[in-house]
Protein backbone atom coordinates (compact mmCIF):
# COMPACT_ATOMS: atom_id res chain seq x y z
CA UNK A 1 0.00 0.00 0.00
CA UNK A 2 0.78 3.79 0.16
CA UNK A 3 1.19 5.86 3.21
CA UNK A 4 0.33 9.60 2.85
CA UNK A 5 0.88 12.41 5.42
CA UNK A 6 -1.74 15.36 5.28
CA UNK A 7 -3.51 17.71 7.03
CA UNK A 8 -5.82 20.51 5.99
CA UNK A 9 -4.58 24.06 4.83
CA UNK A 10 -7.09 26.01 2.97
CA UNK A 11 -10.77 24.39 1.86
CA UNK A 12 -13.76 23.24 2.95
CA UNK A 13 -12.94 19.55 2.41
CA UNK A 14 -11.47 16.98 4.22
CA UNK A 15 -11.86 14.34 1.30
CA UNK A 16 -9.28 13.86 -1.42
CA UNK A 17 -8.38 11.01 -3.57
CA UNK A 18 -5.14 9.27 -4.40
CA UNK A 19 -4.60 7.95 -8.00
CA UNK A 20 -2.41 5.65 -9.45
CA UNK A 21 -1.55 5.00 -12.88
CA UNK A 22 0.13 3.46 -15.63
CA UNK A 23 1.76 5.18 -18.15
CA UNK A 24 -0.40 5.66 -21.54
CA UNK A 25 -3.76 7.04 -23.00
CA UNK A 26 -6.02 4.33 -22.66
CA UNK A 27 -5.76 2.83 -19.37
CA UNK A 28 -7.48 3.08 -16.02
CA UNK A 29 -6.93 5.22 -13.32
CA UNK A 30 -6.44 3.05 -9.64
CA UNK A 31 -8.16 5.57 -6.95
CA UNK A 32 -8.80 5.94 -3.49
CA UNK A 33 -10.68 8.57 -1.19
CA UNK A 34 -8.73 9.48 2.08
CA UNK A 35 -9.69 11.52 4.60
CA UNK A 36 -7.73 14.10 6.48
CA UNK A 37 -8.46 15.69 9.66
CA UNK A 38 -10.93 19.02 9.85
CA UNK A 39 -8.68 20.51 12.79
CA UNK A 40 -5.65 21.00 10.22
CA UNK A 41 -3.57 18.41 12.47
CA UNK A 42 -1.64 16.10 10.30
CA UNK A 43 -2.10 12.81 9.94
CA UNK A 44 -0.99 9.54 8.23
CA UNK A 45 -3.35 7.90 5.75
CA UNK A 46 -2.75 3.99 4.98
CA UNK A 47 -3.76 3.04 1.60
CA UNK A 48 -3.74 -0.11 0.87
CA UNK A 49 -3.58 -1.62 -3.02
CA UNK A 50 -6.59 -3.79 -2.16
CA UNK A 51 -8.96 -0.54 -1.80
CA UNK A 52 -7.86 1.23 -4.69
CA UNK A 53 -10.85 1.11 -7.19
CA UNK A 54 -9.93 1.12 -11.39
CA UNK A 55 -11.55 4.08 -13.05
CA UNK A 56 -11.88 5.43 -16.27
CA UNK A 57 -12.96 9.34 -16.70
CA UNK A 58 -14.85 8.70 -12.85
CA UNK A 59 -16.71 5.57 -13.95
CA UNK A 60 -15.62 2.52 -12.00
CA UNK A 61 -14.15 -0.09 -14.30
CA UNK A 62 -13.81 -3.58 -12.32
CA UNK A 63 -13.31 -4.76 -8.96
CA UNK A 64 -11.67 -3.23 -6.41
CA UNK A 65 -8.17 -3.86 -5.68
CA UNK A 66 -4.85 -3.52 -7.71
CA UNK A 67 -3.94 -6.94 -9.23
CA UNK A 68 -0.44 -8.64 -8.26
CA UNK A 69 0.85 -8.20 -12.33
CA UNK A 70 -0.26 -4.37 -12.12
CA UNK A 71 1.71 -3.12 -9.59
CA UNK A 72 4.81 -3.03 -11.59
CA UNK A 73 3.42 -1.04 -14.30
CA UNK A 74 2.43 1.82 -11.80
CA UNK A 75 4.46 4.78 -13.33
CA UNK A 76 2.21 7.92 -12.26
CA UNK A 77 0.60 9.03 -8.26
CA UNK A 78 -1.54 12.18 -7.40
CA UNK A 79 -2.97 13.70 -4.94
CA UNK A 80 -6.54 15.47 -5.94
CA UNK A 81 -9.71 17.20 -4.90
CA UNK A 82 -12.28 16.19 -7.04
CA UNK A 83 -16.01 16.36 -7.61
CA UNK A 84 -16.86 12.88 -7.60
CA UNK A 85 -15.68 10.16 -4.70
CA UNK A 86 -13.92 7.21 -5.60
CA UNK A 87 -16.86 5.85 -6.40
CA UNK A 88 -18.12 7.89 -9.11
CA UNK A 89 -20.59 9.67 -6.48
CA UNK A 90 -21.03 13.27 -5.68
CA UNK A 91 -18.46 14.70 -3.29
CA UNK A 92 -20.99 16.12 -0.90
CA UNK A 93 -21.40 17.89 1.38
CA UNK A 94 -17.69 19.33 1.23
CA UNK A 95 -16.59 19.14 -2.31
CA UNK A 96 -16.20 23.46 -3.23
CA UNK A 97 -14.86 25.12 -6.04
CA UNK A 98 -11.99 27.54 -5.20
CA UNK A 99 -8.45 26.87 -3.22
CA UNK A 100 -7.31 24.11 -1.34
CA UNK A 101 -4.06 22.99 0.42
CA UNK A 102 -3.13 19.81 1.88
């Protein structure tokens, strides 16, 4: 899995996503929402490969969890604020146009 350490700067939300992916056009995104805290304290996030959830333009594609064979090919990771949750839902309440830190 992936460990990420975050807290809240600027924004109304406290949910972001983490994205993997493979290098190319035409392949799925691997994503995950994670949560950080609303009191701007930092905190370490634990994402494991098993939650991550393939997606393609916010549409899940599959089952969750990153196969054993597509680790390797992992060549890209962000960090995002997005409209939709890792499961192609709407980000609310919380999701707001405008500036955000982590």
């Amino acid at each position: 899995g992936i460990a990420v350490t975050a807290q809240k700067l600027e924004g109304a939300s406290v949910r972001y996503k983490l994205q993997l992916k493979s290098s190319g056009f035409d392949v799925p995104s691997w994503q995950s929402d994670f949560f950080v805290r609303e009191d701007g304290t930092a905190s370490t996030i634990y994402v494991p490969f098993s939650k991550l959830l393939p997606s393609w333009r916010g549409r899940i594609m599959g089952e969750q969890g990153v196969p054993q064979d597509k680790l390797g090919e992992m060549s890209e990771i962000g960090l995002m604020l997005s409209f939709l949750t890792d499961r192609g839902e709407r980000n609310q309440p919380g999701f707001e146009p405008g500036a955000f830190g982590i």
